[in-house]
PDB file of N, CA and C in Angstrom:
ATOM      1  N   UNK A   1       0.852  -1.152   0.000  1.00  0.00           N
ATOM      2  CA  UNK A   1       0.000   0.000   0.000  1.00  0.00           C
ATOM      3  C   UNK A   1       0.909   1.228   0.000  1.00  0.00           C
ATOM      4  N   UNK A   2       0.538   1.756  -1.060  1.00  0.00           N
ATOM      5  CA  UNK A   2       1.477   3.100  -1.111  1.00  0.00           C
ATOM      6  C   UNK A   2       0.944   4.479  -1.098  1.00  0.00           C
ATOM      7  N   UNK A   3       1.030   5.408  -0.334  1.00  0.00           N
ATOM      8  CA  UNK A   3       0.488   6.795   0.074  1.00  0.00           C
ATOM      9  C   UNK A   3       1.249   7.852  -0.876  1.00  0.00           C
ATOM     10  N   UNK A   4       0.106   8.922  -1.818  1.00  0.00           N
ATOM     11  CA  UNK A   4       0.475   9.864  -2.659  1.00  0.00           C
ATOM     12  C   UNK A   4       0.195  11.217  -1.770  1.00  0.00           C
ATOM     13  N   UNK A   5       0.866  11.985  -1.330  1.00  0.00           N
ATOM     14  CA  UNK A   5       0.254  13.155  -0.520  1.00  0.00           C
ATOM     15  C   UNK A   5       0.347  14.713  -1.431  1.00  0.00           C
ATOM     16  N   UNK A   6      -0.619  15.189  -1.670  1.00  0.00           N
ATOM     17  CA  UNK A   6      -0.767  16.393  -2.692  1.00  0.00           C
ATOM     18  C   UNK A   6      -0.545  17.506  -1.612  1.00  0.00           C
ATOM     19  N   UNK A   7       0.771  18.091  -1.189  1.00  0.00           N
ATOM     20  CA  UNK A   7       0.762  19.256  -0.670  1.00  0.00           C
ATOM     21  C   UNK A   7       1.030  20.734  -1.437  1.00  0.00           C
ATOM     22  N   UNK A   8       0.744  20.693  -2.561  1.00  0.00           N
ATOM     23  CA  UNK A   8       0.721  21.514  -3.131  1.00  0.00           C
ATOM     24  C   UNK A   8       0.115  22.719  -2.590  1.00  0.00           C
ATOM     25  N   UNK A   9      -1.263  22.804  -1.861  1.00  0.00           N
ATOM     26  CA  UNK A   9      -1.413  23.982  -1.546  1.00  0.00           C
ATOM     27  C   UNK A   9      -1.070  24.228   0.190  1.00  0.00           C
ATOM     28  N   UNK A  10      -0.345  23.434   0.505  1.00  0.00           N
ATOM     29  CA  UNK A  10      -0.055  23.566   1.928  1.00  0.00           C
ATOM     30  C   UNK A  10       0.338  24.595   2.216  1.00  0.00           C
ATOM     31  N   UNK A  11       0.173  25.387   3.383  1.00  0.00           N
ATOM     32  CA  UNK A  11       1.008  26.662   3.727  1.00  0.00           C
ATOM     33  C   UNK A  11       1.350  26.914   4.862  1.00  0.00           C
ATOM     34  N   UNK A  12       1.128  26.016   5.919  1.00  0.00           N
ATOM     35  CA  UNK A  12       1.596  26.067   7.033  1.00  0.00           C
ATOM     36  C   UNK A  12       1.435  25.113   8.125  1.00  0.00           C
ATOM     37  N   UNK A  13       2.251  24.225   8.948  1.00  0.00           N
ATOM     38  CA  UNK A  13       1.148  23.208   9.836  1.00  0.00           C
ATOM     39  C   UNK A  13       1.432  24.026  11.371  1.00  0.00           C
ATOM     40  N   UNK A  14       0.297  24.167  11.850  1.00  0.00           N
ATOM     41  CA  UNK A  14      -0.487  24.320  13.029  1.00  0.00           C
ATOM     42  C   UNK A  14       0.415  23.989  14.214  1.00  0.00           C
ATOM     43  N   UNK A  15       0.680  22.787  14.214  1.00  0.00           N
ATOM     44  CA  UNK A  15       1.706  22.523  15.834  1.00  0.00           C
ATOM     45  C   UNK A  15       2.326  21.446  14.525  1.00  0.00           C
ATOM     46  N   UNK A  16       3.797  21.976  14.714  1.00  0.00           N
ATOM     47  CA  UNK A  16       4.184  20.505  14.395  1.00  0.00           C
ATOM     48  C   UNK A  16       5.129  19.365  15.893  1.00  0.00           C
ATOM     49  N   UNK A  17       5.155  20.165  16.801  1.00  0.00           N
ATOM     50  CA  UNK A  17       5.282  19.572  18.093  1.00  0.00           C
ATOM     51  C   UNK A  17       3.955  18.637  18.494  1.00  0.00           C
ATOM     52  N   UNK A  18       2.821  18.879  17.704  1.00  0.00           N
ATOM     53  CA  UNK A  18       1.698  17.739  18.339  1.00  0.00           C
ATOM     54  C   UNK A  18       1.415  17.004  17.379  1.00  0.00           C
ATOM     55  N   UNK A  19       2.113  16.930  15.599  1.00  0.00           N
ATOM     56  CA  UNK A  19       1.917  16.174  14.910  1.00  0.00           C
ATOM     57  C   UNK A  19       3.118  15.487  14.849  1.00  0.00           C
ATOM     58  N   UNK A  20       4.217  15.674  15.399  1.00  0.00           N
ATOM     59  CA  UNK A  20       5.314  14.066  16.085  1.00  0.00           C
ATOM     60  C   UNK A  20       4.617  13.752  17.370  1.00  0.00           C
ATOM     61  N   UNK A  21       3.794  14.914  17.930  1.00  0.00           N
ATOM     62  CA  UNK A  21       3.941  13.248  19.080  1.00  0.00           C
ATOM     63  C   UNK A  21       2.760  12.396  18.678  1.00  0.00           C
ATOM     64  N   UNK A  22       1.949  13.035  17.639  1.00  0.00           N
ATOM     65  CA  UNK A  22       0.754  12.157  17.265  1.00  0.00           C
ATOM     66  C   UNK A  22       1.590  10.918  16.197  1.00  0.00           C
ATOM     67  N   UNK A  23       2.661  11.334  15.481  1.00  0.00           N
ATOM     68  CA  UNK A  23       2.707  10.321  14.939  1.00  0.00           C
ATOM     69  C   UNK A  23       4.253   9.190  15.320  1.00  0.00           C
ATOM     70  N   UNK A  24       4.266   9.623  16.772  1.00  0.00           N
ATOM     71  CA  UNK A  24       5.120   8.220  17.381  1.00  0.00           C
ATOM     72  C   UNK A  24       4.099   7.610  18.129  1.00  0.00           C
ATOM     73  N   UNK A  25       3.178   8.084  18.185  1.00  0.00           N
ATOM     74  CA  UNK A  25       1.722   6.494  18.581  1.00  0.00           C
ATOM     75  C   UNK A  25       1.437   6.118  18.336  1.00  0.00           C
ATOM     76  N   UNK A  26       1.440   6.509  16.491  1.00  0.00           N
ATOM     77  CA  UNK A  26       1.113   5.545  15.168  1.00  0.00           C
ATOM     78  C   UNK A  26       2.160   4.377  14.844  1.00  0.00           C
ATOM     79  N   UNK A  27       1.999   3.216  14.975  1.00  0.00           N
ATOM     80  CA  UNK A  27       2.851   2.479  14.215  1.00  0.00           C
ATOM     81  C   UNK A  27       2.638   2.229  12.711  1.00  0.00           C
ATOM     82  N   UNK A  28       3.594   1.989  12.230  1.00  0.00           N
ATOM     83  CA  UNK A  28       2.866   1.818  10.453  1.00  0.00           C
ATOM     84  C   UNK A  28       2.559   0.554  10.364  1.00  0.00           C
ATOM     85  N   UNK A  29       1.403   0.437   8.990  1.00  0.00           N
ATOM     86  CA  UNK A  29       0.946  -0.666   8.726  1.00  0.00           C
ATOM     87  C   UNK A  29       1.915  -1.462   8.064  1.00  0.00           C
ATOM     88  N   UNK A  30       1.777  -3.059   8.386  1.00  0.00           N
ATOM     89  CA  UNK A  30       3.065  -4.155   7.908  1.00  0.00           C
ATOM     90  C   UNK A  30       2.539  -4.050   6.514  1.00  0.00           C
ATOM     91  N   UNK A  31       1.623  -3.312   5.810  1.00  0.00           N
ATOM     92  CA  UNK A  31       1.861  -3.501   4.008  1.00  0.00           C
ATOM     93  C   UNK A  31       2.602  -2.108   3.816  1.00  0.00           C
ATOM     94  N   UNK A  32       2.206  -1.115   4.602  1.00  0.00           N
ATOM     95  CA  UNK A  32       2.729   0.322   4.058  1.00  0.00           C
ATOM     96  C   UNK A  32       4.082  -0.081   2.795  1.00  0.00           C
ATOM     97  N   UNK A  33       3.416   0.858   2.096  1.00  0.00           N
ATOM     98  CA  UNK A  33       4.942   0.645   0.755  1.00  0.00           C
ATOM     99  C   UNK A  33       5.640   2.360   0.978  1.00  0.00           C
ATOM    100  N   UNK A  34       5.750   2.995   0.168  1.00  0.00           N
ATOM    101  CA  UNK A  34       6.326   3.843  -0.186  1.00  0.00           C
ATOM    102  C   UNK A  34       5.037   5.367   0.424  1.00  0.00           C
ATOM    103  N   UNK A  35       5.534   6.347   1.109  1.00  0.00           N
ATOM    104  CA  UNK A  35       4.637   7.497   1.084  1.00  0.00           C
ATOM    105  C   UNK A  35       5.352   8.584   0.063  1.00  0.00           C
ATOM    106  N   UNK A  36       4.980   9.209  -1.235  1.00  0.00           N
ATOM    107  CA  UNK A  36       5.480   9.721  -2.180  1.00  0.00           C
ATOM    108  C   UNK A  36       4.404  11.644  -1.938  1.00  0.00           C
ATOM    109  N   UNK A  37       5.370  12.438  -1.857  1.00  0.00           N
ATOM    110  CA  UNK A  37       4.802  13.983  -1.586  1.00  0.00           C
ATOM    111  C   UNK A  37       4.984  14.784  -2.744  1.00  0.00           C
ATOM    112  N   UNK A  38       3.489  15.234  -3.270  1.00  0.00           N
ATOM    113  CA  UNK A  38       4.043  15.555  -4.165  1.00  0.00           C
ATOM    114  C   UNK A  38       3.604  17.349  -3.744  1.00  0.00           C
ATOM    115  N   UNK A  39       4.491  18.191  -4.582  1.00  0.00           N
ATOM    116  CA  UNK A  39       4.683  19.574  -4.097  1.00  0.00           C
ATOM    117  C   UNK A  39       5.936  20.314  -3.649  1.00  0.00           C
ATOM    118  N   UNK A  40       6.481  21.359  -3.855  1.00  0.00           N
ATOM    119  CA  UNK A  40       7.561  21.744  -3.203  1.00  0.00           C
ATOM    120  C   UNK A  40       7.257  22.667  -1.929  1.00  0.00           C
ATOM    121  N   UNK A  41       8.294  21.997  -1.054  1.00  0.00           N
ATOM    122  CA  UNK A  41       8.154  22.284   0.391  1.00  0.00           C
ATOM    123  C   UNK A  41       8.934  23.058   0.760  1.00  0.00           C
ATOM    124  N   UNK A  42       8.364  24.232   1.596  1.00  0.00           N
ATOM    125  CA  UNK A  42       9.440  25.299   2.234  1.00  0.00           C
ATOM    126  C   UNK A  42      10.657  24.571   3.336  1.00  0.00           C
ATOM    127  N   UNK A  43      11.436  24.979   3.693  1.00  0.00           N
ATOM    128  CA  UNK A  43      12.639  24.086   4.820  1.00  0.00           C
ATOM    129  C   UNK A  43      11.690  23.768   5.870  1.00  0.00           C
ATOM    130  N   UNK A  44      11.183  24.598   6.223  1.00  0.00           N
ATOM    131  CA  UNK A  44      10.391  23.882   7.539  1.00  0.00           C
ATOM    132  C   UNK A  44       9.666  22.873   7.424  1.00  0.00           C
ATOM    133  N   UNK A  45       8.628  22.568   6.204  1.00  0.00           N
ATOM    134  CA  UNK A  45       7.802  21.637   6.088  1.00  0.00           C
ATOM    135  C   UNK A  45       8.866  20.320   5.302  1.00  0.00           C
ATOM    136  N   UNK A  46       9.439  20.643   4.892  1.00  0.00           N
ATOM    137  CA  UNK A  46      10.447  19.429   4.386  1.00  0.00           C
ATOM    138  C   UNK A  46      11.352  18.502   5.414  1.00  0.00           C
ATOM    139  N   UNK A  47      11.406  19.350   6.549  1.00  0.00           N
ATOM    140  CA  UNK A  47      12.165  19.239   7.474  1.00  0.00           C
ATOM    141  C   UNK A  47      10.874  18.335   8.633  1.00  0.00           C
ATOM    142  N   UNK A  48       9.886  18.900   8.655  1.00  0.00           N
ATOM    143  CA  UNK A  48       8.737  18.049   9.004  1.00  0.00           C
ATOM    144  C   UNK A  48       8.585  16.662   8.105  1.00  0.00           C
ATOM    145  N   UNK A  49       8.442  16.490   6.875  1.00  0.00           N
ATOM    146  CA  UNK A  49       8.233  15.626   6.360  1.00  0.00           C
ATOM    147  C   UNK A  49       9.148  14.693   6.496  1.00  0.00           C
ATOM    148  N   UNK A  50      10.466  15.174   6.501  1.00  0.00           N
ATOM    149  CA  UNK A  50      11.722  14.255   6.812  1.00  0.00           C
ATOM    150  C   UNK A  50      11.795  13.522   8.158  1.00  0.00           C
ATOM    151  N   UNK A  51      11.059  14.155   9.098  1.00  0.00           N
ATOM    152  CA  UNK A  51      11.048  13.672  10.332  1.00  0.00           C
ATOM    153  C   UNK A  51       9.841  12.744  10.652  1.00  0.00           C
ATOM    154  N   UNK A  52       8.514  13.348  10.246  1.00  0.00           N
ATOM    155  CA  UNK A  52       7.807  12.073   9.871  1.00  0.00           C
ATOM    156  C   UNK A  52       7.622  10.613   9.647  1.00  0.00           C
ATOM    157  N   UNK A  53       8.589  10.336   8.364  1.00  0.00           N
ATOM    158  CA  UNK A  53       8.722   9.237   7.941  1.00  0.00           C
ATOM    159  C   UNK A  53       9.993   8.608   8.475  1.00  0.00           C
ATOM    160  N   UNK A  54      11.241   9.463   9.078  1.00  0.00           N
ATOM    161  CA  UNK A  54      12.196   8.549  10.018  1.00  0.00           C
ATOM    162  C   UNK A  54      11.423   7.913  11.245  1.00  0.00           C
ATOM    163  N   UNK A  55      10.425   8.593  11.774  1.00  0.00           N
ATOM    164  CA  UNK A  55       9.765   7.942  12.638  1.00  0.00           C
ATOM    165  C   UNK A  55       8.862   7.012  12.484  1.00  0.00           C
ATOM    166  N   UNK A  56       8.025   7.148  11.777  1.00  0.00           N
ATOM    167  CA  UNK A  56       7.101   5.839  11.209  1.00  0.00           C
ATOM    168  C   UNK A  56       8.338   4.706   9.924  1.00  0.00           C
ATOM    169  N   UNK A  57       9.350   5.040   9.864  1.00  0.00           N
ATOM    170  CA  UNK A  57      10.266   4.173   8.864  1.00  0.00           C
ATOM    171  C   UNK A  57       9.510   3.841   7.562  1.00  0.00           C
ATOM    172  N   UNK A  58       8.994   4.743   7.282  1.00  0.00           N
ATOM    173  CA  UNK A  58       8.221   4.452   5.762  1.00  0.00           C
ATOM    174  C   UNK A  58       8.857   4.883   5.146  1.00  0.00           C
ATOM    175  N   UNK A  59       9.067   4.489   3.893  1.00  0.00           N
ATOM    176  CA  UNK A  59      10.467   5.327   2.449  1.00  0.00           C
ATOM    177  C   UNK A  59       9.629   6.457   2.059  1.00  0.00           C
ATOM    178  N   UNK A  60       9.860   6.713   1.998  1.00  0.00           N
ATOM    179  CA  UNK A  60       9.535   8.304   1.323  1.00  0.00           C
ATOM    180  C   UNK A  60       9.986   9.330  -0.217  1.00  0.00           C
ATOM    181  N   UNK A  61       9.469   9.583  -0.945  1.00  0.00           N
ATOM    182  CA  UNK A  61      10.446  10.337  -2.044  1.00  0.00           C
ATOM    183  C   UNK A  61       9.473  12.124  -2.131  1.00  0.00           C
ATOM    184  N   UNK A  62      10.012  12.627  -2.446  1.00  0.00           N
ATOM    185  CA  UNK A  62       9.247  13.929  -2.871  1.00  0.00           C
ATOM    186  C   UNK A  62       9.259  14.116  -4.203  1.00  0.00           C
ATOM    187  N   UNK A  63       8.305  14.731  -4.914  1.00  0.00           N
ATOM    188  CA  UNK A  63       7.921  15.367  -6.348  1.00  0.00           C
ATOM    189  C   UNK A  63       7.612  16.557  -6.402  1.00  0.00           C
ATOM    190  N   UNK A  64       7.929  17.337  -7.771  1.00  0.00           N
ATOM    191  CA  UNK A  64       7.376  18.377  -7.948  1.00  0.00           C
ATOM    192  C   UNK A  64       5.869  18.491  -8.424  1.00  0.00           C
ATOM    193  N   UNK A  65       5.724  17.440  -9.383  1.00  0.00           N
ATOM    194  CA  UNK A  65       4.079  17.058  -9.917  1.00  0.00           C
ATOM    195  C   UNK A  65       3.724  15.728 -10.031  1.00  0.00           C
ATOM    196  N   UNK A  66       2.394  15.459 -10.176  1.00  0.00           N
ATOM    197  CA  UNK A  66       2.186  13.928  -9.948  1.00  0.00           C
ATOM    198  C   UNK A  66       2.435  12.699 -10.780  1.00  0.00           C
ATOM    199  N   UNK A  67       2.862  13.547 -11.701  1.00  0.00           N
ATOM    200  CA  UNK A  67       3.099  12.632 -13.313  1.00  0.00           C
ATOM    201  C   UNK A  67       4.286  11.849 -12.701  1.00  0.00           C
ATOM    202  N   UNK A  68       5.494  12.728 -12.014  1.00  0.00           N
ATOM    203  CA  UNK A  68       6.453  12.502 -11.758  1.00  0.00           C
ATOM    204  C   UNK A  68       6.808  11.561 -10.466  1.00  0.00           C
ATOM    205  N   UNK A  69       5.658  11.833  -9.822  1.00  0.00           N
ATOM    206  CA  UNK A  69       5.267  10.893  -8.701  1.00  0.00           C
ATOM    207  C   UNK A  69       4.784   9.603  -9.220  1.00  0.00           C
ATOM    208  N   UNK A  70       3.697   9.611  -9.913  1.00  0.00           N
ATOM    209  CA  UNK A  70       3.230   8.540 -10.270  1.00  0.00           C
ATOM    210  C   UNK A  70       4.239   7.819 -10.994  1.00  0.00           C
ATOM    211  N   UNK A  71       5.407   8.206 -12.045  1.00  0.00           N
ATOM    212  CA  UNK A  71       6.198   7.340 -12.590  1.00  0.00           C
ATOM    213  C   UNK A  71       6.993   6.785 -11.848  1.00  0.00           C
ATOM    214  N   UNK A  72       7.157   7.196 -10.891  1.00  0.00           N
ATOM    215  CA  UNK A  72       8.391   6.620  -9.642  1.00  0.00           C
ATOM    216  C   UNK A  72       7.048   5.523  -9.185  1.00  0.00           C
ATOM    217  N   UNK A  73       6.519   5.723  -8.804  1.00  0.00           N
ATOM    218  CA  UNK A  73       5.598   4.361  -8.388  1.00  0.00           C
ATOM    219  C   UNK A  73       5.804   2.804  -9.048  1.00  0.00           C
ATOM    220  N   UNK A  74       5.309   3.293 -10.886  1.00  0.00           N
ATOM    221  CA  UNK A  74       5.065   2.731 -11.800  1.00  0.00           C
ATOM    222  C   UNK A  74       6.325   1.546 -11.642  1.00  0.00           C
ATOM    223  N   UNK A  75       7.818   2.614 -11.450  1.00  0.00           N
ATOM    224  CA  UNK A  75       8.793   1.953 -11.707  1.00  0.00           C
ATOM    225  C   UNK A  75       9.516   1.012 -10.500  1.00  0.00           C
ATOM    226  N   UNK A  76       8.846   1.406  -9.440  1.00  0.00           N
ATOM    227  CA  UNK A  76       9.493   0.425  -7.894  1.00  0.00           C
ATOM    228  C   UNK A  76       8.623  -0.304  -7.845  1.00  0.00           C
ATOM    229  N   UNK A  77       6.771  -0.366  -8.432  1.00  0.00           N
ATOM    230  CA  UNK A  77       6.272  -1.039  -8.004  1.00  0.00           C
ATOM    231  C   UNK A  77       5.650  -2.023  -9.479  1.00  0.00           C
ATOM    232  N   UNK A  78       6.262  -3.278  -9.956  1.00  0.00           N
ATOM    233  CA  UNK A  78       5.116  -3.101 -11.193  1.00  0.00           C
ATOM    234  C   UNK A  78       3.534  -3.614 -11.634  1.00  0.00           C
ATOM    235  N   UNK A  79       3.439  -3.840 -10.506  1.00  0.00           N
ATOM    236  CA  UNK A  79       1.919  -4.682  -9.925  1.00  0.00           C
ATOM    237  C   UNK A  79       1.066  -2.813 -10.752  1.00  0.00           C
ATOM    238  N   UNK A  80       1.504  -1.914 -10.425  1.00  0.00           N
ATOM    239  CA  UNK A  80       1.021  -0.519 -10.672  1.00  0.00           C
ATOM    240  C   UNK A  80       0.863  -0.265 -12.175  1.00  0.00           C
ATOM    241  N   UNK A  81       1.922  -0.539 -13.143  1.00  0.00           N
ATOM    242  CA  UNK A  81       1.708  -0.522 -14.172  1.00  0.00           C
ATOM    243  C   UNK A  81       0.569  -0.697 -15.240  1.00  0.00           C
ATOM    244  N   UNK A  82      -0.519  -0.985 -14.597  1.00  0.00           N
ATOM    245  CA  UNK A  82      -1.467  -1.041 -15.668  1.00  0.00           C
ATOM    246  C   UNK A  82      -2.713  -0.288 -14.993  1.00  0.00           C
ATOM    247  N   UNK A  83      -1.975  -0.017 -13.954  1.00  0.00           N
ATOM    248  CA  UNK A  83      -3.273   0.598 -12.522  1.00  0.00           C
ATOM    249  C   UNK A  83      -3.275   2.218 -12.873  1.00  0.00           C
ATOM    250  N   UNK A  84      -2.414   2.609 -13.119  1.00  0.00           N
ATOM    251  CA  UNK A  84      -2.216   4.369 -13.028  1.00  0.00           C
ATOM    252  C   UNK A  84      -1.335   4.426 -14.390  1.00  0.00           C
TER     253      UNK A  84
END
């Protein structure tokens, strides 16, 4: 199972001191595959996102658009190839 996240119009998160501690209570799911972001992120939110996924140990890649996201999928995963 692989997670596409569209932050494109993101502009700011709220606490990010209560969204690590919300997400070291989360364990990840044993299918989780890849979480892929697509959007460019200011240092702070990149720096969030980076910390995120060291904590839940999910791989992670970033994109600028989804085409570009989606081909990175296509190509680590090929069960996807005929899906997207």
């Amino acid at each position: 199972m692989h997670f596409v996240v569209d932050i494109r119009q993101l502009k700011k998160i709220e606490s990010v001191a209560d969204g690590l501690k919300a997400i070291q209570r989360t364990k990840p799911h044993l299918n989780a595959g890849w979480m892929v972001v697509v959007g460019n992120l200011s240092a702070p939110l990149g720096l969030f996102a980076d910390l995120v996924c060291m904590f839940t140990r999910i791989p992670y890649r970033r994109f600028d658009t989804l085409a570009e996201a989606l081909t990175f999928l296509k190509e680590i995963d090929g069960s996807l190839a005929t899906v997207l």
